[in-house]
C-alpha atoms as a PDB file:
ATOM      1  CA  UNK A   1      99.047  96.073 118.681  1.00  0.00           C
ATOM      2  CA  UNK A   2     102.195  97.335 117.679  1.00  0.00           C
ATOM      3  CA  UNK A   3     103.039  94.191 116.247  1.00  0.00           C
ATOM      4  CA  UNK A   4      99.998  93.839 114.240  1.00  0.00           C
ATOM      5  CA  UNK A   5     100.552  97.434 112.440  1.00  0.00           C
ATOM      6  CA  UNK A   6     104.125  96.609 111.580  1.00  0.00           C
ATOM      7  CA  UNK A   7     103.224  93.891 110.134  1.00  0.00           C
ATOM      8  CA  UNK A   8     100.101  95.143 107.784  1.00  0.00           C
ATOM      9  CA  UNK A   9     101.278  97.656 106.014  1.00  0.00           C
ATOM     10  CA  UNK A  10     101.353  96.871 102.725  1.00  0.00           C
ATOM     11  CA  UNK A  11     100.898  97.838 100.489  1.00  0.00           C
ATOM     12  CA  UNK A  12     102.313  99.253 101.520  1.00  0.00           C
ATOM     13  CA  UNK A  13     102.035 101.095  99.330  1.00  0.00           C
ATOM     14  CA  UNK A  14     102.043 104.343 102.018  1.00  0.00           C
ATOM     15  CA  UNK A  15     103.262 110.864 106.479  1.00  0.00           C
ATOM     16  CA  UNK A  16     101.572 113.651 103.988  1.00  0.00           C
ATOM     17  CA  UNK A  17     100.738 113.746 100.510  1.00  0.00           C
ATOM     18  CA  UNK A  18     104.275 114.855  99.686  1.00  0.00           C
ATOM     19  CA  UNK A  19     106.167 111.969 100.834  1.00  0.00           C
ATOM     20  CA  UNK A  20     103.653 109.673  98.359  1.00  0.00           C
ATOM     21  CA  UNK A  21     105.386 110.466  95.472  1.00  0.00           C
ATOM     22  CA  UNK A  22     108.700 108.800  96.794  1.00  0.00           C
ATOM     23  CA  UNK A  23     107.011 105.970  98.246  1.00  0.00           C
ATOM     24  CA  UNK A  24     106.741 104.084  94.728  1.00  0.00           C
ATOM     25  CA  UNK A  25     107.395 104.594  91.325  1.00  0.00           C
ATOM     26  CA  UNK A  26     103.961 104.654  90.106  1.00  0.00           C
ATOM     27  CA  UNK A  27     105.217 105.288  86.345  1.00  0.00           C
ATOM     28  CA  UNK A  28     105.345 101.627  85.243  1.00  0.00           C
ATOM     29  CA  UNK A  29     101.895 101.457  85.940  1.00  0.00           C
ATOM     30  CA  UNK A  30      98.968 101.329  84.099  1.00  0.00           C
ATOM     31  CA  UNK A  31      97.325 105.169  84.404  1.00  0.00           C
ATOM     32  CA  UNK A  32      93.833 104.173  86.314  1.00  0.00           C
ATOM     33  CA  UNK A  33      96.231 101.660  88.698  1.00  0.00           C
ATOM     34  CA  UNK A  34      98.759 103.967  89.828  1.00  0.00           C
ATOM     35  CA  UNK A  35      96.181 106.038  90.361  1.00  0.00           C
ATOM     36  CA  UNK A  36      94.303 103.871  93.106  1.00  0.00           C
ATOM     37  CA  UNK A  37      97.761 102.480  94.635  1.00  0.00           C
ATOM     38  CA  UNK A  38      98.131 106.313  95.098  1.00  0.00           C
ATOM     39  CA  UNK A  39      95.133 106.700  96.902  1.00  0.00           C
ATOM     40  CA  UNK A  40      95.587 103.560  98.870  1.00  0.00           C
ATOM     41  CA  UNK A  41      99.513 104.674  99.729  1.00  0.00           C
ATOM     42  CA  UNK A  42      97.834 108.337 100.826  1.00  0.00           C
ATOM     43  CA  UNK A  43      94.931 106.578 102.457  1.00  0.00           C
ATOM     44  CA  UNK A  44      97.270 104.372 105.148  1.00  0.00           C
ATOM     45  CA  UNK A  45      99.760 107.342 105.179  1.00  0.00           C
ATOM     46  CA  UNK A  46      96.633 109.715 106.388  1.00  0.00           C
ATOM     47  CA  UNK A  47      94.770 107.026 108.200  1.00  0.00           C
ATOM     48  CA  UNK A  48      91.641 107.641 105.819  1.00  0.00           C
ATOM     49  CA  UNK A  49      88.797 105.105 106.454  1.00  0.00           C
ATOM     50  CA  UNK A  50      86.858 106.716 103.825  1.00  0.00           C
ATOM     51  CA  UNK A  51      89.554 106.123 101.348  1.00  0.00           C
ATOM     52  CA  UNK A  52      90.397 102.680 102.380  1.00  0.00           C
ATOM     53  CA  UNK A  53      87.273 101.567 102.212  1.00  0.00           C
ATOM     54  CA  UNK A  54      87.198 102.527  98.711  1.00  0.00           C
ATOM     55  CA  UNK A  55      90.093 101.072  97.627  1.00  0.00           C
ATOM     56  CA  UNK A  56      90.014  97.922  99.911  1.00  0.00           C
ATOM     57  CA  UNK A  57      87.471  95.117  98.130  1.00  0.00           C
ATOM     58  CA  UNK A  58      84.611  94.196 100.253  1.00  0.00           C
ATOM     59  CA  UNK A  59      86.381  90.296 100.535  1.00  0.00           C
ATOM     60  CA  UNK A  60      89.442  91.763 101.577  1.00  0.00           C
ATOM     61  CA  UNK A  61      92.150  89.636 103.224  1.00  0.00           C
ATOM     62  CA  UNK A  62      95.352  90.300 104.650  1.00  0.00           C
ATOM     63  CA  UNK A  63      97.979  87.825 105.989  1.00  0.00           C
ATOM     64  CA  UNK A  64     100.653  89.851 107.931  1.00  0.00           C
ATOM     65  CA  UNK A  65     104.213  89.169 109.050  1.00  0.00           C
ATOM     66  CA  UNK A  66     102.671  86.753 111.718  1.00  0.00           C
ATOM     67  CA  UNK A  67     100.922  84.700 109.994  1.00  0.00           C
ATOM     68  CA  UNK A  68      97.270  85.454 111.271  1.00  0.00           C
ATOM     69  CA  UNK A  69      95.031  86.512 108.636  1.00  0.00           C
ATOM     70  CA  UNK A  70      92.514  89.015 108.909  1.00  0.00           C
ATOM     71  CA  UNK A  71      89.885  91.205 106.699  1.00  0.00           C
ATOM     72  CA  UNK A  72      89.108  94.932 105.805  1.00  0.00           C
ATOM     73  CA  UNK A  73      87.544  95.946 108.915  1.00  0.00           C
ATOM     74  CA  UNK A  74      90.710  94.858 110.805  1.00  0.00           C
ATOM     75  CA  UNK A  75      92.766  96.518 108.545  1.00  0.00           C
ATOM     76  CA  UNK A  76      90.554 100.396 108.435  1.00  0.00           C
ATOM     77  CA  UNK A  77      90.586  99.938 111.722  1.00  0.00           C
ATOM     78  CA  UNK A  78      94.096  99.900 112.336  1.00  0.00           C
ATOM     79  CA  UNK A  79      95.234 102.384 109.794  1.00  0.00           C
ATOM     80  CA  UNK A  80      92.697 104.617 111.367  1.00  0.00           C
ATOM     81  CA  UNK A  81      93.359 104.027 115.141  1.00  0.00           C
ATOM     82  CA  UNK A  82      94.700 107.764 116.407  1.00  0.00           C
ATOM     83  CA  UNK A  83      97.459 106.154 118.457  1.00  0.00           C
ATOM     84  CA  UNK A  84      99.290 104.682 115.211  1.00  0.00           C
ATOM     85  CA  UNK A  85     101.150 107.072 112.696  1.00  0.00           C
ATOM     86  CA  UNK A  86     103.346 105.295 109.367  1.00  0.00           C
ATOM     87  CA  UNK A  87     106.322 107.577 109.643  1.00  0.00           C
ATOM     88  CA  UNK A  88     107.654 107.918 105.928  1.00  0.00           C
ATOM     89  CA  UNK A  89     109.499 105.672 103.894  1.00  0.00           C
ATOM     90  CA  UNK A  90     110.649 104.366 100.900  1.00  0.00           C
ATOM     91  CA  UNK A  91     109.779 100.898  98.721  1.00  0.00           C
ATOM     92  CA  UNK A  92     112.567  99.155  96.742  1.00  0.00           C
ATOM     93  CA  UNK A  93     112.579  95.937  95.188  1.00  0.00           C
ATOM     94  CA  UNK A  94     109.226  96.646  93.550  1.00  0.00           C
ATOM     95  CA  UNK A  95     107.419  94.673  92.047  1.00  0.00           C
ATOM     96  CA  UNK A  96     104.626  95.143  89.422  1.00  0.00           C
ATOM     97  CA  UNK A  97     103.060  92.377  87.263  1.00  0.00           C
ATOM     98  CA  UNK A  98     100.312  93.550  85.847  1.00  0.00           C
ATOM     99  CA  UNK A  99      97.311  91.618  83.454  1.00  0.00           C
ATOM    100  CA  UNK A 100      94.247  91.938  82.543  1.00  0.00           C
ATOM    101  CA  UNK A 101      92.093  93.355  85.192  1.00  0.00           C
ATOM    102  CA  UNK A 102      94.492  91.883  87.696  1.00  0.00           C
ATOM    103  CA  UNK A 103      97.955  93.397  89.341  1.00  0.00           C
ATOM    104  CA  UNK A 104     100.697  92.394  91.951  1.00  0.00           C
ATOM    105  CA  UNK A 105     102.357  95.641  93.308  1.00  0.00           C
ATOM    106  CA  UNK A 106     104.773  94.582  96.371  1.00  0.00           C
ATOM    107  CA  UNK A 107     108.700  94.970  97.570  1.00  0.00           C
ATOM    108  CA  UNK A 108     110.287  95.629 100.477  1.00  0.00           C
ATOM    109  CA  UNK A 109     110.103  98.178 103.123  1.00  0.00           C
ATOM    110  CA  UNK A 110     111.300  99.544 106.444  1.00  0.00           C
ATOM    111  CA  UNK A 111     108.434 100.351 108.077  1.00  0.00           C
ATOM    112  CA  UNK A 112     108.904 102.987 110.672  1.00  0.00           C
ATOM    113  CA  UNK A 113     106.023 104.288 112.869  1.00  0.00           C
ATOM    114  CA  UNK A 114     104.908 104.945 116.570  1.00  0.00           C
ATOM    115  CA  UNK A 115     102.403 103.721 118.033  1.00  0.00           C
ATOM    116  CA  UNK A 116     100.829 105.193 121.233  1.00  0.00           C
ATOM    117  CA  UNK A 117     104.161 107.721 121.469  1.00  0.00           C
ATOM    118  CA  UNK A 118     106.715 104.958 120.370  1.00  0.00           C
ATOM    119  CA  UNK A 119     109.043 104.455 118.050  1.00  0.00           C
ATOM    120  CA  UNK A 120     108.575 101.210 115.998  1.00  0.00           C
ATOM    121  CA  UNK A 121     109.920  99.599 113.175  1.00  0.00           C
ATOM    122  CA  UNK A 122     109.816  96.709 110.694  1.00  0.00           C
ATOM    123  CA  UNK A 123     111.313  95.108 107.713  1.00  0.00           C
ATOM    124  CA  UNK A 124     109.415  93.592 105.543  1.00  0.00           C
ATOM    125  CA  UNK A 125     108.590  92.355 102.120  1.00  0.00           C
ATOM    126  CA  UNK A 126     105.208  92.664 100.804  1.00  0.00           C
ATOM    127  CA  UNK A 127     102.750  91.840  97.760  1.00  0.00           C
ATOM    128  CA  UNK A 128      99.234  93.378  97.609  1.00  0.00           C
ATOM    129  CA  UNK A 129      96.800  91.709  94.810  1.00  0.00           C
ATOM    130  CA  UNK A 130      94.796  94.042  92.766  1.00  0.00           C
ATOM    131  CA  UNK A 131      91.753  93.384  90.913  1.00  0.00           C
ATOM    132  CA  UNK A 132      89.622  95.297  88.303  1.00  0.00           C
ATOM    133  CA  UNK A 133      86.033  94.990  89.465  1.00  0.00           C
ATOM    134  CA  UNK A 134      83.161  96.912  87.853  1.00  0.00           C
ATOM    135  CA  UNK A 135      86.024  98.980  86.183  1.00  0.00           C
ATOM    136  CA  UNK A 136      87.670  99.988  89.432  1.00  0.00           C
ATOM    137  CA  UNK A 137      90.776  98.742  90.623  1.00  0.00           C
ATOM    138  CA  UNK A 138      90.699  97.110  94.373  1.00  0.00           C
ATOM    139  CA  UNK A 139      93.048  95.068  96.329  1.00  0.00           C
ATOM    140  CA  UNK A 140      91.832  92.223  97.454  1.00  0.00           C
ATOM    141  CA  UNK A 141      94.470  90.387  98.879  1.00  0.00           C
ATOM    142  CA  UNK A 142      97.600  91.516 100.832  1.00  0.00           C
ATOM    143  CA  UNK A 143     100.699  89.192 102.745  1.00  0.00           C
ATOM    144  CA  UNK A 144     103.340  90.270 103.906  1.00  0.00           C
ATOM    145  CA  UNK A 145     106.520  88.641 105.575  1.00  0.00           C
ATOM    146  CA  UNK A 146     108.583  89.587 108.143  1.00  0.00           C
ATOM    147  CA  UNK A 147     112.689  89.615 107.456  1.00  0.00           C
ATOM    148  CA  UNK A 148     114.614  88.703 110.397  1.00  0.00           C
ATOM    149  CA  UNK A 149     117.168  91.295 112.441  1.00  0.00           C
ATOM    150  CA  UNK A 150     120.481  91.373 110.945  1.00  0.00           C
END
């Protein structure tokens, strides 16, 4: 399990409402986008299902650092699982290319958390796909690959 949850976060995109604001630089966003990779950085950080399943399209898919793939259920339920907590952190190397009800918002992350007590960590790049749908913005694809130890 740990495994799996340092290797989904995404979007991560991602320990309170204060530390959101450092997590990405929403600014070179569209208004209405940074305002939903906001929620969905809060949502993960706060391990809201209600939130993610906003946010998260109903054909959701997410490859993660290992190469399985798996959908939104998988992911809500993972982000909300008591035992895991994201710890914060920082993304560099971001990435935004947005178009036309579409968006890539990705870089790369160390991913600290614990899981059922324990520290954990992972490094990571990451790209989440967004999509306008019925005016909203969604992500409907994530993948995300694992750097090796240095």
């Amino acid at each position: 399990m740990i495994a799996r949850f340092s290797l989904t976060l995404a979007a991560l995109v991602f320990a309170g409402s204060a530390f959101a604001a450092d997590l990405q630089d929403y600014s070179k966003m569209p208004p209405d986008l940074a305002a939903r990779a906001k929620i969905f950085d809060d949502a993960q950080l706060h391990g809201d299902g209600k939130a993610l399943t906003d946010v998260l399209a109903d054909d959701y898919t997410l490859v993660n650092g290992g190469a399985t793939v798996s959908g939104k259920a998988e992911f809500i339920r993972d982000y909300t699982d008591p035992k895991f907590k994201p710890l914060p952190f920082h993304i560099d190397q971001q990435i935004i290319k947005v178009w036309p009800n579409g968006a890539v918002l990705g870089g790369h992350v160390v991913f600290r958390f614990t899981q059922d007590g324990k520290p954990g960590e992972s490094d990571f790049r990451f790209a989440d796909i967004w999509a306008k749908r019925g005016g909203q913005w969604r992500v409907i694809f994530t993948e995300v690959t694992r750097l090796p130890k240095t």
